[in-house]
C-alpha atoms as a PDB file:
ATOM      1  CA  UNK A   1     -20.788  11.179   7.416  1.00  0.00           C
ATOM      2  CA  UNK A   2     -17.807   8.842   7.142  1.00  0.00           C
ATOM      3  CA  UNK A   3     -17.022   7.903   3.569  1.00  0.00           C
ATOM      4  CA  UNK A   4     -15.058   4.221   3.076  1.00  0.00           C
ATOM      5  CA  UNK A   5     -15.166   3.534  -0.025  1.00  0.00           C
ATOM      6  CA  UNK A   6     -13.238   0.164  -1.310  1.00  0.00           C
ATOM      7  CA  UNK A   7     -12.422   0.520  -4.680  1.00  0.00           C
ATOM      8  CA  UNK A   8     -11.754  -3.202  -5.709  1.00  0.00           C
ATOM      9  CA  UNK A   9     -15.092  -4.277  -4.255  1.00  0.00           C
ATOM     10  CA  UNK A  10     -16.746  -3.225  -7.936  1.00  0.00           C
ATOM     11  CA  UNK A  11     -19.329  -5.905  -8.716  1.00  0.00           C
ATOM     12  CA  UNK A  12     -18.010  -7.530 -11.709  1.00  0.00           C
ATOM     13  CA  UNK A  13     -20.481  -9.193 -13.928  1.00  0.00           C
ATOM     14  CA  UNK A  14     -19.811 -13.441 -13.746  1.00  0.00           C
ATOM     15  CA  UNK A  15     -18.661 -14.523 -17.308  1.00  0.00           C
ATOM     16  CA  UNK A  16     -18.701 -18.044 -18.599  1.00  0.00           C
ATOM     17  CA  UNK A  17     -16.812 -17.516 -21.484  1.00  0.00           C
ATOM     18  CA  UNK A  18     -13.611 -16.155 -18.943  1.00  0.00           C
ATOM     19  CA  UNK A  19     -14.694 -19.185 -16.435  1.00  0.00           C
ATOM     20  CA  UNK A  20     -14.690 -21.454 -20.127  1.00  0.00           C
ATOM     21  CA  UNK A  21     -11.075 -19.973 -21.415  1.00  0.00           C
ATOM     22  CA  UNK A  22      -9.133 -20.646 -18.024  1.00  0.00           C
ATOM     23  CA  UNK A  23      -9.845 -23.938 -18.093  1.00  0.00           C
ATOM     24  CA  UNK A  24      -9.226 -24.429 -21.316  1.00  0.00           C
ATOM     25  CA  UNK A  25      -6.031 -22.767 -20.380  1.00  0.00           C
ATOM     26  CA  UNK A  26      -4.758 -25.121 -17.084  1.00  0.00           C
ATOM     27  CA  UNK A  27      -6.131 -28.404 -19.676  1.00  0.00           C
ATOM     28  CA  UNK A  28      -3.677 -26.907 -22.450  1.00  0.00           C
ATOM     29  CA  UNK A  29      -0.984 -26.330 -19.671  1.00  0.00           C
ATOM     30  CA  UNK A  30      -1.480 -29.804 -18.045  1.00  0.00           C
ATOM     31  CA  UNK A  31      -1.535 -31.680 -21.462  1.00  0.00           C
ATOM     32  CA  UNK A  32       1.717 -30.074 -22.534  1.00  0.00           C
ATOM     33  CA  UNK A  33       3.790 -31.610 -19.589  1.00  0.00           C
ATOM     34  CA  UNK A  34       1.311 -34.961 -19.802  1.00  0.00           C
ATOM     35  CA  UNK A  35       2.277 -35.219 -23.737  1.00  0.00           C
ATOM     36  CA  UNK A  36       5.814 -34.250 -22.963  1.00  0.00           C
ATOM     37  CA  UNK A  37       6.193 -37.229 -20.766  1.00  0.00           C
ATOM     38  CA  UNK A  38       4.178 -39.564 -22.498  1.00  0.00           C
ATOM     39  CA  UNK A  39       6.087 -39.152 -25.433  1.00  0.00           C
ATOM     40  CA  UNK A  40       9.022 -39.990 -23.391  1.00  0.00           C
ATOM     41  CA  UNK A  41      11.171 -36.178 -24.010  1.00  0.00           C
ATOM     42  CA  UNK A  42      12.927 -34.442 -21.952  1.00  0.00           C
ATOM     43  CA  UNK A  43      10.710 -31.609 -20.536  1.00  0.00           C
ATOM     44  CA  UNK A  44      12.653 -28.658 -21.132  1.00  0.00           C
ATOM     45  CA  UNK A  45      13.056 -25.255 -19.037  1.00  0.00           C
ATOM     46  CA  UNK A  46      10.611 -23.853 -21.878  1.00  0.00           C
ATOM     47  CA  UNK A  47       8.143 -26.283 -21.635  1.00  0.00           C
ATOM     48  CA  UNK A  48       8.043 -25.599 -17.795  1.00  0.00           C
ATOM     49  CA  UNK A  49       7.981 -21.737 -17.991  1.00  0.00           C
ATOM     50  CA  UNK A  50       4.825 -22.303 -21.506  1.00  0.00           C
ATOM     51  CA  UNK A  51       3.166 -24.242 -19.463  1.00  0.00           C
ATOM     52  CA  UNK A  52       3.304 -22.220 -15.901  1.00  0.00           C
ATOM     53  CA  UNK A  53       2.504 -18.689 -18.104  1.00  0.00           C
ATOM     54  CA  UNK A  54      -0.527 -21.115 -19.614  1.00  0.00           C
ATOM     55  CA  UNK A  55      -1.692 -22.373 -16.038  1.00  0.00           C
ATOM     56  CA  UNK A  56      -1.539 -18.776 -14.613  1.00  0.00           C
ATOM     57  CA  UNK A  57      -3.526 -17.147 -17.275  1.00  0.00           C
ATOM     58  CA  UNK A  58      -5.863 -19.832 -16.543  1.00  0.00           C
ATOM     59  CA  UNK A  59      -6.297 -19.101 -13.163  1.00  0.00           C
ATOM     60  CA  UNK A  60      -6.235 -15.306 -13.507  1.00  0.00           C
ATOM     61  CA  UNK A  61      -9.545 -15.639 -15.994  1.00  0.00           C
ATOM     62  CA  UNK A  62     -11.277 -18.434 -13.842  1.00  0.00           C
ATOM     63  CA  UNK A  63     -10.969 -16.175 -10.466  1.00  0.00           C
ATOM     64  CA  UNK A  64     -12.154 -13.330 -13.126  1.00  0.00           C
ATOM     65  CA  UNK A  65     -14.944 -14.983 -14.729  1.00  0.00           C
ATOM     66  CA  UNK A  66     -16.156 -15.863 -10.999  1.00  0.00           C
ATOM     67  CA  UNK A  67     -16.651 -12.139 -10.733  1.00  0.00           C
ATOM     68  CA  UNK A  68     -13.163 -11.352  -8.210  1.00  0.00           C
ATOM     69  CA  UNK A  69     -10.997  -9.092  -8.467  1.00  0.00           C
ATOM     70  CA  UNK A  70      -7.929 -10.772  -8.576  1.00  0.00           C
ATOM     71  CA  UNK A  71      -6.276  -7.581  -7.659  1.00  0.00           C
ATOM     72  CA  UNK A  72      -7.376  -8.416  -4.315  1.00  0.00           C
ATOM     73  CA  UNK A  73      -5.350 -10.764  -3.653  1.00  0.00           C
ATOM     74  CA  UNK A  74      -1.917  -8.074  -4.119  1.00  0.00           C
ATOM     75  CA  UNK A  75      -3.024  -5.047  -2.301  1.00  0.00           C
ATOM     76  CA  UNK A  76      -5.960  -2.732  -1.574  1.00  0.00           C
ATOM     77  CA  UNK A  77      -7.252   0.392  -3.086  1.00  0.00           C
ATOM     78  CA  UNK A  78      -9.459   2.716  -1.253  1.00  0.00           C
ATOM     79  CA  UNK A  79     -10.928   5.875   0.131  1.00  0.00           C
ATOM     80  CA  UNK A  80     -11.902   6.653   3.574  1.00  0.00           C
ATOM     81  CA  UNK A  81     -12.765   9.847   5.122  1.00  0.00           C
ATOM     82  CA  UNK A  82     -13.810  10.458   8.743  1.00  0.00           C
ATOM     83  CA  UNK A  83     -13.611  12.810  11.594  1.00  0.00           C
ATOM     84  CA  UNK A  84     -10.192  11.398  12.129  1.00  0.00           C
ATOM     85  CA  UNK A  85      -8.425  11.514   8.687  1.00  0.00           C
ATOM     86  CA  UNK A  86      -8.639  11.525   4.781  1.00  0.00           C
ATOM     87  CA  UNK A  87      -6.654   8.365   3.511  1.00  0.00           C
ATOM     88  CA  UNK A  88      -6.877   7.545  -0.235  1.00  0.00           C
ATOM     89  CA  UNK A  89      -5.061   4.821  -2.150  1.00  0.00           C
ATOM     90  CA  UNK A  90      -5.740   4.804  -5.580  1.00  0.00           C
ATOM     91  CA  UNK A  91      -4.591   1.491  -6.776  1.00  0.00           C
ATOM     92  CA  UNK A  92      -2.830  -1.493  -5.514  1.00  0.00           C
ATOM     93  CA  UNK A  93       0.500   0.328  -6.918  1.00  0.00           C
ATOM     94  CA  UNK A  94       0.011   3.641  -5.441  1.00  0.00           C
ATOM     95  CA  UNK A  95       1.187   4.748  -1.996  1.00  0.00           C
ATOM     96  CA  UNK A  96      -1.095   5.666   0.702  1.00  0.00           C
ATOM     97  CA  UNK A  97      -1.652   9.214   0.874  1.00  0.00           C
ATOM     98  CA  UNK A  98      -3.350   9.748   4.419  1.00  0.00           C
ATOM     99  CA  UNK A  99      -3.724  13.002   6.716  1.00  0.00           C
ATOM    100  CA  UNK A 100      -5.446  13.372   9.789  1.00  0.00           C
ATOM    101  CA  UNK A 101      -7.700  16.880  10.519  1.00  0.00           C
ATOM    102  CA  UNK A 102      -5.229  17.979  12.917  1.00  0.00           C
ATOM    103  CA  UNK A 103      -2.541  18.469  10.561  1.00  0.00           C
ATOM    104  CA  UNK A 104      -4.587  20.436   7.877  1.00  0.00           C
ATOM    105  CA  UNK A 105      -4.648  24.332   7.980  1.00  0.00           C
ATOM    106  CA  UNK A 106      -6.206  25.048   4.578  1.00  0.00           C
ATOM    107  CA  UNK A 107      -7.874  22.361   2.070  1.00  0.00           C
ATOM    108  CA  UNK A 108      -8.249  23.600  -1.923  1.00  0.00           C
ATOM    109  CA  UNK A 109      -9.686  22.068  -4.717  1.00  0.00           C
ATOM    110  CA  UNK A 110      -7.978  22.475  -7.805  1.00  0.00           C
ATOM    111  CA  UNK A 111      -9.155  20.521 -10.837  1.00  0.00           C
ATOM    112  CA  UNK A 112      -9.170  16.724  -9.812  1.00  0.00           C
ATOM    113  CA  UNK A 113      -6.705  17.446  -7.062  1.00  0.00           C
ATOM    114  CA  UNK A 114      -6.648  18.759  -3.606  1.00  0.00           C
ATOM    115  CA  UNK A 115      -3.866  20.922  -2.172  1.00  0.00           C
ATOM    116  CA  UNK A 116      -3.757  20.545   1.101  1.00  0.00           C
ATOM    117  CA  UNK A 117      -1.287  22.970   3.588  1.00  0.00           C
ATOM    118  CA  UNK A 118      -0.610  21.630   6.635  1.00  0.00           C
ATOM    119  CA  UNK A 119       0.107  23.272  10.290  1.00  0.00           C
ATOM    120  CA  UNK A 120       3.731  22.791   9.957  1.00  0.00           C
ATOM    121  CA  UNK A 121       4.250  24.797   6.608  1.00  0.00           C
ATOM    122  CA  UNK A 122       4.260  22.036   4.179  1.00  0.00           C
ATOM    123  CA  UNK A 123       1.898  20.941   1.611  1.00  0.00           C
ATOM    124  CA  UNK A 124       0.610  18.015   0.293  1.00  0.00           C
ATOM    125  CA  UNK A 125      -1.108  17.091  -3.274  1.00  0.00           C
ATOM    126  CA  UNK A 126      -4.451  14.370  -2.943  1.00  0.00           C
ATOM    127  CA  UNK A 127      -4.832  13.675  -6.728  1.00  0.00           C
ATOM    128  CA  UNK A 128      -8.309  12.492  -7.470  1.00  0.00           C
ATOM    129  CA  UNK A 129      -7.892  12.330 -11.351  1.00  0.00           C
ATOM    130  CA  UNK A 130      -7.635   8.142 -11.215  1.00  0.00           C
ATOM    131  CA  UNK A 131     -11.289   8.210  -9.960  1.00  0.00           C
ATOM    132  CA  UNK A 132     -15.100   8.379 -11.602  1.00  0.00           C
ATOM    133  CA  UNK A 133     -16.877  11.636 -11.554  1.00  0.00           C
ATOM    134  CA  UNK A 134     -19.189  10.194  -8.634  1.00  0.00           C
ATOM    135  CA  UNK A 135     -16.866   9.179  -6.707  1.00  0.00           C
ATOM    136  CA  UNK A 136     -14.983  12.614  -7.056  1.00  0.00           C
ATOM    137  CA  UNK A 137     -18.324  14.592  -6.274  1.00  0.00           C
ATOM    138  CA  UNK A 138     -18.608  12.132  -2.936  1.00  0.00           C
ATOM    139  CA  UNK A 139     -15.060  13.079  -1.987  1.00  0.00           C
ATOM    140  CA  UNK A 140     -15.925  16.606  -1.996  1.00  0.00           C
ATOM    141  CA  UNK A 141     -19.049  16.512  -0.207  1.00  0.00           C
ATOM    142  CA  UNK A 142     -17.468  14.543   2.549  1.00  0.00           C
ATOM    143  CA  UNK A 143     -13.951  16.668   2.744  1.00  0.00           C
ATOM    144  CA  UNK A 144     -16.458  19.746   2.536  1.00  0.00           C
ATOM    145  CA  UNK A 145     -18.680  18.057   5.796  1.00  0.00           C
ATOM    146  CA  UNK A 146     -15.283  17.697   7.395  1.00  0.00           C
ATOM    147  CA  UNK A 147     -13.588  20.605   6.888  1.00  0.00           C
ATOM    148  CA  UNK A 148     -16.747  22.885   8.025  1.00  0.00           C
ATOM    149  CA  UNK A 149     -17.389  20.890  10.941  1.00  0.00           C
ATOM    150  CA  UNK A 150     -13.273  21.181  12.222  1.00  0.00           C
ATOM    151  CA  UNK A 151     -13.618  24.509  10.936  1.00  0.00           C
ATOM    152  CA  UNK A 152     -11.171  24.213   8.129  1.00  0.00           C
ATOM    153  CA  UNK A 153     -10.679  27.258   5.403  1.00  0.00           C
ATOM    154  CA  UNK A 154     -11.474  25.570   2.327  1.00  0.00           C
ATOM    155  CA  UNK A 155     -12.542  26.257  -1.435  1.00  0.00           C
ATOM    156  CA  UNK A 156     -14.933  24.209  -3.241  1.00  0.00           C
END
């Protein structure tokens, strides 16, 4: 009953107004520097640092309105639980907060958090409050599966 869930993997919806507004975007970026020149000014460190911030937005709602995450492309965010471990990572800015069965003595839940005391005295905090309801009520049935089966003391 392993659980592996990847949290960036949501099916976004494709949207053509997003895929419409970052090209708009890199045109408005790329005519800025183009007009800049033709003109015959000097292109200044503002012009350069409008028209990158332009040209990035761009891209950031094309990849978007595709329907990727462009999260992906900076870290992962996850959950997996098996027979060997429970890792979670929340977001791409959270740490990785992993454990394998071995270590755990006792497993609570406490509202939208598990405390978890390990074999050598010290405890550890899995905070599930940055997650849906379903995927909380998975995460319990699978640490439940798991902590019966390595015959864990736990409280649902």
């Amino acid at each position: 009953m392993e659980l592996k869930i990847d949290l960036l993997e949501k099916k976004r919806k494709k949207s053509l107004f997003r895929i419409i507004l970052g090209i708009a975007f890199v045109i408005i970026a790329s005519l800025w520097v183009i007009i800049r020149l033709v003109e015959e000014k000097t292109i200044t460190p503002f012009d350069w640092f409008y028209s990158g911030i332009l040209l990035f937005n761009g891209v950031i709602n094309f990849v978007e309105g595709l329907g990727y995450s462009f999260e992906r492309f900076f870290g992962k965010a996850y959950i997996l639980i098996n027979s060997e471990a429970i890792s979670v990572k929340a977001s791409i800015y959270d740490k990785n907060q992993s454990i394998n069965w071995s270590d755990i003595k006792t497993i609570d839940y406490k509202l939208n958090k598990y405390e978890v005391k390990k074999t050598d005295h010290t405890s550890m905090i899995i905070n599930l409050s940055n997650f849906d309801y379903l995927s909380i009520n998975e995460i319990k049935k699978a640490i439940s599966h798991y902590a019966k089966e390595k015959n864990i003391e736990s409280s649902d």
